[in-house]
C-alpha atoms as a PDB file:
ATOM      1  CA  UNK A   1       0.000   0.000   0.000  1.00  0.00           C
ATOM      2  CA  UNK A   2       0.898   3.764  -0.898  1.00  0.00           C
ATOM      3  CA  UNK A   3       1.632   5.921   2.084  1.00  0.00           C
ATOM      4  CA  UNK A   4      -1.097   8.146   3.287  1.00  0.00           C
ATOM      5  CA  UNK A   5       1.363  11.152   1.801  1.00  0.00           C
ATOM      6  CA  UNK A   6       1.049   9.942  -1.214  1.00  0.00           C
ATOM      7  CA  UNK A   7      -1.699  11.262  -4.070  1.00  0.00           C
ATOM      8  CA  UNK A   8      -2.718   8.790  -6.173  1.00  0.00           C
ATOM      9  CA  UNK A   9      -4.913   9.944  -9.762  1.00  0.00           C
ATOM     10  CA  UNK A  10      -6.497   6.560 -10.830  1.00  0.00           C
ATOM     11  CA  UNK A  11      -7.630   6.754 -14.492  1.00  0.00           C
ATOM     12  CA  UNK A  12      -9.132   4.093 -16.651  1.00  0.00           C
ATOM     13  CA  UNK A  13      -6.884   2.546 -19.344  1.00  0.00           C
ATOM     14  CA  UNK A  14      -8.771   3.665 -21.800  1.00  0.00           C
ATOM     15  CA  UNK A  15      -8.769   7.372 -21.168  1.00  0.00           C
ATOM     16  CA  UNK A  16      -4.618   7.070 -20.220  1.00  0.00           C
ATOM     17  CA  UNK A  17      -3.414   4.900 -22.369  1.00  0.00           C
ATOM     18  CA  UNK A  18      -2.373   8.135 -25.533  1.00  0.00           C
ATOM     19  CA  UNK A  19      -1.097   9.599 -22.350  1.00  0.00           C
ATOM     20  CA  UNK A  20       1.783   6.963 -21.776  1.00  0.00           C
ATOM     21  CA  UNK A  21       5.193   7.548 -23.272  1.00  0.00           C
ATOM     22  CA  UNK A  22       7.587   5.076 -24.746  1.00  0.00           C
ATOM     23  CA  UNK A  23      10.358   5.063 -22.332  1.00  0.00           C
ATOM     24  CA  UNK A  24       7.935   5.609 -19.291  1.00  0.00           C
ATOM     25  CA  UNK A  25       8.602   3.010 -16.505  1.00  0.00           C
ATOM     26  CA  UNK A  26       5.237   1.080 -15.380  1.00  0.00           C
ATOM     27  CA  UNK A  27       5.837  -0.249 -11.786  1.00  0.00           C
ATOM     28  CA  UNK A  28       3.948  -2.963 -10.145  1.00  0.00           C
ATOM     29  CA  UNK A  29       2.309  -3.274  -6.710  1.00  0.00           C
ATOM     30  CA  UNK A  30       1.195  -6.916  -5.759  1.00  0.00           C
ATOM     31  CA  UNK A  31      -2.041  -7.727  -3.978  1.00  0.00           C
ATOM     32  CA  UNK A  32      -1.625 -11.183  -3.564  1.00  0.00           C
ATOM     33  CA  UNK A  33       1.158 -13.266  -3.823  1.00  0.00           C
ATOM     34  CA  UNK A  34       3.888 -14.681  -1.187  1.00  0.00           C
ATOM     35  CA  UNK A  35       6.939 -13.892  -3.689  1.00  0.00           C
ATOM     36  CA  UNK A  36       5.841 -10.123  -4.891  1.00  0.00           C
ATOM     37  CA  UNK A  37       5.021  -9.113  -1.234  1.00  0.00           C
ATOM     38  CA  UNK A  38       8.636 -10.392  -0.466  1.00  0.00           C
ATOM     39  CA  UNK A  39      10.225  -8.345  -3.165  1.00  0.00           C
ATOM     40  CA  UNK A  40       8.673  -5.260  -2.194  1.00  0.00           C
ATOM     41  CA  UNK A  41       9.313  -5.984   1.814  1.00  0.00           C
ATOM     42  CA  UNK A  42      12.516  -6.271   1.312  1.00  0.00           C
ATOM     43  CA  UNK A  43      12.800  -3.329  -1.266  1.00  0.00           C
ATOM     44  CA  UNK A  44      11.205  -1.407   1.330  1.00  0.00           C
ATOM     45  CA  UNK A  45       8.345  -0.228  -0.639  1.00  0.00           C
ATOM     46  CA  UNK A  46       4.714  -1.140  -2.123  1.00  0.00           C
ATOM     47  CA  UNK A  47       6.702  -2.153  -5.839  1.00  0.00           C
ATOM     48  CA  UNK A  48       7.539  -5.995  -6.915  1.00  0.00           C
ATOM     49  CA  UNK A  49       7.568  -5.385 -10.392  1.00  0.00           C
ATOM     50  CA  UNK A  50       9.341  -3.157 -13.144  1.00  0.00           C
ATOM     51  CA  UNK A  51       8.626  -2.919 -16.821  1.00  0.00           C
ATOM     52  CA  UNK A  52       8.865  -0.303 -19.115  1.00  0.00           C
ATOM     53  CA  UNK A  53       6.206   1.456 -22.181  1.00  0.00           C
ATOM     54  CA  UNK A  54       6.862   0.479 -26.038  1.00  0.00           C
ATOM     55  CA  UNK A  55       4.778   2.041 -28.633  1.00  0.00           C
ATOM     56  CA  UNK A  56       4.637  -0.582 -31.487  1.00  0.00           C
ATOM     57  CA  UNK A  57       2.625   0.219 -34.610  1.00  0.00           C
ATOM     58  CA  UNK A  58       0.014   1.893 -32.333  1.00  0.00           C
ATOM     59  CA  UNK A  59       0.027  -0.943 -29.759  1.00  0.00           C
ATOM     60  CA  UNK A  60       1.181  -0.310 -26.146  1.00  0.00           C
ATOM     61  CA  UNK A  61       3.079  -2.714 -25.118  1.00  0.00           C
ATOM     62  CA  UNK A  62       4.874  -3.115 -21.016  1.00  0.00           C
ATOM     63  CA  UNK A  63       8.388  -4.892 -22.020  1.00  0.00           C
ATOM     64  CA  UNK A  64      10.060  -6.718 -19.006  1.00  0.00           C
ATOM     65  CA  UNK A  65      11.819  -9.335 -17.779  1.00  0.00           C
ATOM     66  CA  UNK A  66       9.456 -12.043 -15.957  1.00  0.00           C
ATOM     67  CA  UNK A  67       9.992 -14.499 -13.704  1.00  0.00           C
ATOM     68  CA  UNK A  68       9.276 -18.476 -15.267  1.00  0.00           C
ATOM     69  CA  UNK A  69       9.217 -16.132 -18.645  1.00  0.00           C
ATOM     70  CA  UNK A  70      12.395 -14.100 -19.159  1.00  0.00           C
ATOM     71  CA  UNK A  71      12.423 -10.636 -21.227  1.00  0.00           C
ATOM     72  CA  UNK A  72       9.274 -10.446 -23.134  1.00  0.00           C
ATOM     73  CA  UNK A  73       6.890  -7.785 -24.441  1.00  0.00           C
ATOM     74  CA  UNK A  74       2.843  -8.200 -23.968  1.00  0.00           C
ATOM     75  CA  UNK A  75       0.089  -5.449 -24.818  1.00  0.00           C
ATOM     76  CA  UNK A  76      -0.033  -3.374 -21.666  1.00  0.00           C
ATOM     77  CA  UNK A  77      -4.283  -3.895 -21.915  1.00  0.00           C
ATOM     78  CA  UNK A  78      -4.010  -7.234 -20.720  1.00  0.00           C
ATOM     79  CA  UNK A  79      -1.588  -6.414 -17.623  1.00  0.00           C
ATOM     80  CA  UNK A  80      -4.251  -3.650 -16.813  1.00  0.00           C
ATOM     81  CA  UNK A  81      -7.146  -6.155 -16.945  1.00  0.00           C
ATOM     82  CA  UNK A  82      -5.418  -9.058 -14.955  1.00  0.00           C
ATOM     83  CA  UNK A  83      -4.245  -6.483 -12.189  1.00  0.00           C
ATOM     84  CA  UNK A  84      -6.528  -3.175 -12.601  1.00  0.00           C
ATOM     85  CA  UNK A  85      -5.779  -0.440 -10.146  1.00  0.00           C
ATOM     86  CA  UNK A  86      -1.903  -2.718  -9.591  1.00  0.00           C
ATOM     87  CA  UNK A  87      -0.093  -0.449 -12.055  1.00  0.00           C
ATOM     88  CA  UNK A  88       1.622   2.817 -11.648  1.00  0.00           C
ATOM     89  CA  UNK A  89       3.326   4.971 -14.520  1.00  0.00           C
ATOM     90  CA  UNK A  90       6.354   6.964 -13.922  1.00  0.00           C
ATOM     91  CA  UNK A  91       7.964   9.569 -16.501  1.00  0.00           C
ATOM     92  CA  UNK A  92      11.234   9.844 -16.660  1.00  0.00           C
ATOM     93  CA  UNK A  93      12.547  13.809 -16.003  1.00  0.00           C
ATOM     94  CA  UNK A  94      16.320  13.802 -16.355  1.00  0.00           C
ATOM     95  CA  UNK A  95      18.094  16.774 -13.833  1.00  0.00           C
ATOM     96  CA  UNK A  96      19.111  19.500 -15.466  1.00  0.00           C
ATOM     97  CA  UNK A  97      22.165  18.937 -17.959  1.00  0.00           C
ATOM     98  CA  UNK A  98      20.997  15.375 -18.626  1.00  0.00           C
ATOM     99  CA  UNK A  99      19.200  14.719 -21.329  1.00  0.00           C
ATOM    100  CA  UNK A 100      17.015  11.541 -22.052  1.00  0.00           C
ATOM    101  CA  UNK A 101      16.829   9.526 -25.335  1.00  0.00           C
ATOM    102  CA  UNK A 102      13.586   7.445 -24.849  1.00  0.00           C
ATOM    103  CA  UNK A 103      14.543   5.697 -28.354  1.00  0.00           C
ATOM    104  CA  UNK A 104      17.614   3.965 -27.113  1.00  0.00           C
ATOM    105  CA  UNK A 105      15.704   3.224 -23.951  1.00  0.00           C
ATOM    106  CA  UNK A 106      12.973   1.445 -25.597  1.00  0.00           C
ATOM    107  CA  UNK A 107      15.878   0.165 -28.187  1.00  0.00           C
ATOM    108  CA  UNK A 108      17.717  -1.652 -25.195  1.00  0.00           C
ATOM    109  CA  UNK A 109      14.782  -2.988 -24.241  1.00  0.00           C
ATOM    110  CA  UNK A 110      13.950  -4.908 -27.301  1.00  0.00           C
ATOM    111  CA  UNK A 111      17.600  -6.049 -27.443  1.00  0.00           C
ATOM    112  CA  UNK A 112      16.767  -8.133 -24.637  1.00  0.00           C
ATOM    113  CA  UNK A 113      14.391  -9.671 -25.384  1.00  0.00           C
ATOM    114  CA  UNK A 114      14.143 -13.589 -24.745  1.00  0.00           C
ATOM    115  CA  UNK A 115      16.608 -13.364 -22.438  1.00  0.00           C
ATOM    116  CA  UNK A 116      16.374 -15.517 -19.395  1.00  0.00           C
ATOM    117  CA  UNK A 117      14.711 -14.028 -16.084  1.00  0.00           C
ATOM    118  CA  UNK A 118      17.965 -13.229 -13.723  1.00  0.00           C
ATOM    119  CA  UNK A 119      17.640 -15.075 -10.886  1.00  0.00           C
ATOM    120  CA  UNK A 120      21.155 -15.517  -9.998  1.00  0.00           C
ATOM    121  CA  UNK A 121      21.104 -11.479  -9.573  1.00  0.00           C
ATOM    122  CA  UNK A 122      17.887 -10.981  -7.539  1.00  0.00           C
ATOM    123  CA  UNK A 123      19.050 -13.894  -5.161  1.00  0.00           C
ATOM    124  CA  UNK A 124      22.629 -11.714  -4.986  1.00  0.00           C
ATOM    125  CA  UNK A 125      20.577  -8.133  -4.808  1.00  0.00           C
ATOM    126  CA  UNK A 126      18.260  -9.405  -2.041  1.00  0.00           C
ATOM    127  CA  UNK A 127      20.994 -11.302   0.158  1.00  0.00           C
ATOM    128  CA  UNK A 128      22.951  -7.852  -0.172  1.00  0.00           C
ATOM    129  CA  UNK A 129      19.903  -6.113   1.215  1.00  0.00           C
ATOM    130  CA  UNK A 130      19.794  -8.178   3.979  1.00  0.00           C
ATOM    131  CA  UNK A 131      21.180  -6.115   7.279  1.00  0.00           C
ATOM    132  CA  UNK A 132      23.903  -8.602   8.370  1.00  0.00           C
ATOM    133  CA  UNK A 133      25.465  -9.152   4.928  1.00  0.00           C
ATOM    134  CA  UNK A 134      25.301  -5.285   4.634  1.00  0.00           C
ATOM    135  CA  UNK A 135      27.530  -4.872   7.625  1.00  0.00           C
ATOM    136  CA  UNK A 136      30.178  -7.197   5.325  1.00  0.00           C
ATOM    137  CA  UNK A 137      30.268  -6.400   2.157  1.00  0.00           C
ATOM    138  CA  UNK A 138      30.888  -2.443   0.026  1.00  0.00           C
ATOM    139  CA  UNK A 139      27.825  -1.138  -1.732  1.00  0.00           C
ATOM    140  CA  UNK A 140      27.566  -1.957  -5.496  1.00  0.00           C
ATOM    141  CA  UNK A 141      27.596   1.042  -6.983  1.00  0.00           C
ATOM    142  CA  UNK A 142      29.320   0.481 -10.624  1.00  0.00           C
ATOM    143  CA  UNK A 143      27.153   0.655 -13.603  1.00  0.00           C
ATOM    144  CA  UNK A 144      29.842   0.183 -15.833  1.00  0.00           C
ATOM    145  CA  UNK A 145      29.969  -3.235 -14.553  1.00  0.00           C
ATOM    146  CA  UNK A 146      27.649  -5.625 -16.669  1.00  0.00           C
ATOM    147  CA  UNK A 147      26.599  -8.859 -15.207  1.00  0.00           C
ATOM    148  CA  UNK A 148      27.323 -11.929 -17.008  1.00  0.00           C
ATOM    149  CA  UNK A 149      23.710 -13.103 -15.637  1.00  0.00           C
ATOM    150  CA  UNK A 150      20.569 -12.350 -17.359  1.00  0.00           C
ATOM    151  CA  UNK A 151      18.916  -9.104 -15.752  1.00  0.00           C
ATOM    152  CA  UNK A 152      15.568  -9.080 -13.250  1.00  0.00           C
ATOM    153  CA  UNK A 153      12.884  -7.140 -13.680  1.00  0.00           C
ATOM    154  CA  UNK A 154      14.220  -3.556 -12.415  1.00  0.00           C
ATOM    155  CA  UNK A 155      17.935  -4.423 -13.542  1.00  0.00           C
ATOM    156  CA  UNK A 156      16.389  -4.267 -17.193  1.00  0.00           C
ATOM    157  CA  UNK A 157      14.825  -1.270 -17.132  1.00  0.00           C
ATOM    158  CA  UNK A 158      17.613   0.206 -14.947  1.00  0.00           C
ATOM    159  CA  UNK A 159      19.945  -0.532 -17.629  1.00  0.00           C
ATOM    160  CA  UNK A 160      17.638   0.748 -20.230  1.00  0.00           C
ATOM    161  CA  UNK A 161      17.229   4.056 -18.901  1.00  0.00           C
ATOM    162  CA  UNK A 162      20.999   4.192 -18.516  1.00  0.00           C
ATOM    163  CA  UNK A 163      20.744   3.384 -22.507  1.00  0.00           C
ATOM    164  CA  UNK A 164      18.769   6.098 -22.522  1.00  0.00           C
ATOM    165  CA  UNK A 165      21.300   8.594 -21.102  1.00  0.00           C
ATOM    166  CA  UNK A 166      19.861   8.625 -17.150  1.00  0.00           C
ATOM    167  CA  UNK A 167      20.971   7.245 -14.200  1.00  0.00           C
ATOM    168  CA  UNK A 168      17.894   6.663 -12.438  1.00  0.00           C
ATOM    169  CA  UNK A 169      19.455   5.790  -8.708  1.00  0.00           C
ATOM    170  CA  UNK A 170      22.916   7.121  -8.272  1.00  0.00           C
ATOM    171  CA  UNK A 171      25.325   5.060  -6.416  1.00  0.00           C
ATOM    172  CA  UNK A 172      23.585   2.052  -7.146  1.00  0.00           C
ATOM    173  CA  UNK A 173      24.628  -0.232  -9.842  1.00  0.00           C
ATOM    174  CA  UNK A 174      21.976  -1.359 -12.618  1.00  0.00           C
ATOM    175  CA  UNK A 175      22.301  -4.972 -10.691  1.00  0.00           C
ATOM    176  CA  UNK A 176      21.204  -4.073  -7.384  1.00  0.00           C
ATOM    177  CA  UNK A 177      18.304  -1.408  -8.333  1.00  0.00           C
ATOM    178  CA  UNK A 178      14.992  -2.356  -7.247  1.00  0.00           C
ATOM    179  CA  UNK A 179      11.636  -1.648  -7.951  1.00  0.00           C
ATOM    180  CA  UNK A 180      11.419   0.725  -4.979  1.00  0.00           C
ATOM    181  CA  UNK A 181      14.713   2.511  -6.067  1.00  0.00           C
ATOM    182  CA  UNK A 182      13.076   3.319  -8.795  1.00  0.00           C
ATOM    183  CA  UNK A 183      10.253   4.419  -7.516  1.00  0.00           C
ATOM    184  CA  UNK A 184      12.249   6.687  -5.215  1.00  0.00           C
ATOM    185  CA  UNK A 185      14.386   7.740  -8.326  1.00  0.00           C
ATOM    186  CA  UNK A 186      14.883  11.911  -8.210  1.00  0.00           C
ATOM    187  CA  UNK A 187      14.470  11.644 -12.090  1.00  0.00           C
ATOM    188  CA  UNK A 188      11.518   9.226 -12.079  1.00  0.00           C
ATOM    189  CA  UNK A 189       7.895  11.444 -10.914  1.00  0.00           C
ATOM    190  CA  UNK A 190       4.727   9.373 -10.409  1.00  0.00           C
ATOM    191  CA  UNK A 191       1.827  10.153 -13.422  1.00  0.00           C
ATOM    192  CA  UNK A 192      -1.095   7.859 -12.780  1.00  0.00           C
ATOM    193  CA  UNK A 193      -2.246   4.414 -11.323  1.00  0.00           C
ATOM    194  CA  UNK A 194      -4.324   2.731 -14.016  1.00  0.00           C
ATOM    195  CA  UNK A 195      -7.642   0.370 -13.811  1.00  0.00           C
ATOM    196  CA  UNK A 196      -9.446  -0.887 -16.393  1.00  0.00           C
END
């Protein structure tokens, strides 16, 4: 759940969906679900999920990686209808100086494609979240660095925005940005939460 400080404005797919960018980042808040809740406990936030908007001959689609599925792209409708009122749009507003290419966002994306989901890198992002291993081991904070594993969810999209000339969470590698760092992201503002 959304903290009480936080405005929500709740419009119908329908009426949003012309207002969604490619290059916008859709984040997901479970309702249900042992394994989502988990991810967004330990993210320290409502968000489990992270995809991102493709416009593709008229067709909205929410690219992503997927657990069970790896990267894959599905029409954004049929999220909204499975999980209406679940999914929150972000737009991307780079700090002044920084500029963002939503084309080579979206482009990175697609590159990825039937890749694998990343489990080897949420199991490593979530043990390093944990407070004792904290205590042990230096923050990741290189995004230069890129995992020989297949990406999770908000690694993708982490990495695409990079693509797309924006570090969304500074001093945080691509490979240990969650949902909820996202969310957080000074260069990331909230739009709309979408039903259908």
């Amino acid at each position: 759940m959304l903290s009480p400080s936080f405005s929500t404005r709740t419009m119908p797919y329908a009426d949003a969906r012309l207002l969604i960018q490619a290059g916008d980042v859709l984040l997901y808040r479970p309702s249900r679900g042992v394994f989502g809740r988990l991810i967004a406990r330990i993210g320290r936030g409502p968000y489990s999920h992270a995809e991102m908007a493709v416009w593709c001959h008229k067709r909205l689609l929410s690219c992503g990686s997927l657990q069970w599925r790896g990267v894959r792209a599905i029409a954004f409708s049929n999220l909204i209808q499975a999980n209406s009122g679940q999914w929150d749009v972000f737009r991307v507003t780079p700090p002044q100086g920084e500029s963002y290419a939503p084309a080579l966002a979206v482009s990175h994306m697609i590159d990825i494609l039937d890749e694998r989901y990343g489990w080897r890198n949420l199991l490593r992002t979530a043990a390093a979240r944990m407070c004792f291993v904290r205590l042990l081991i230096p923050p990741d904070i290189d995004d230069g660095h890129r995992s020989r594993y297949s990406p999770f969810c908000s690694q993708a999209v982490s990495r695409a925005l990079n693509a797309g000339g924006v570090d969304p969470v500074k001093f945080c590698a691509n490979r240990a940005t969650g949902p909820n760092d996202l969310a957080r992201s000074a260069c990331l503002r909230y739009q709309l939460t979408l039903r259908y």
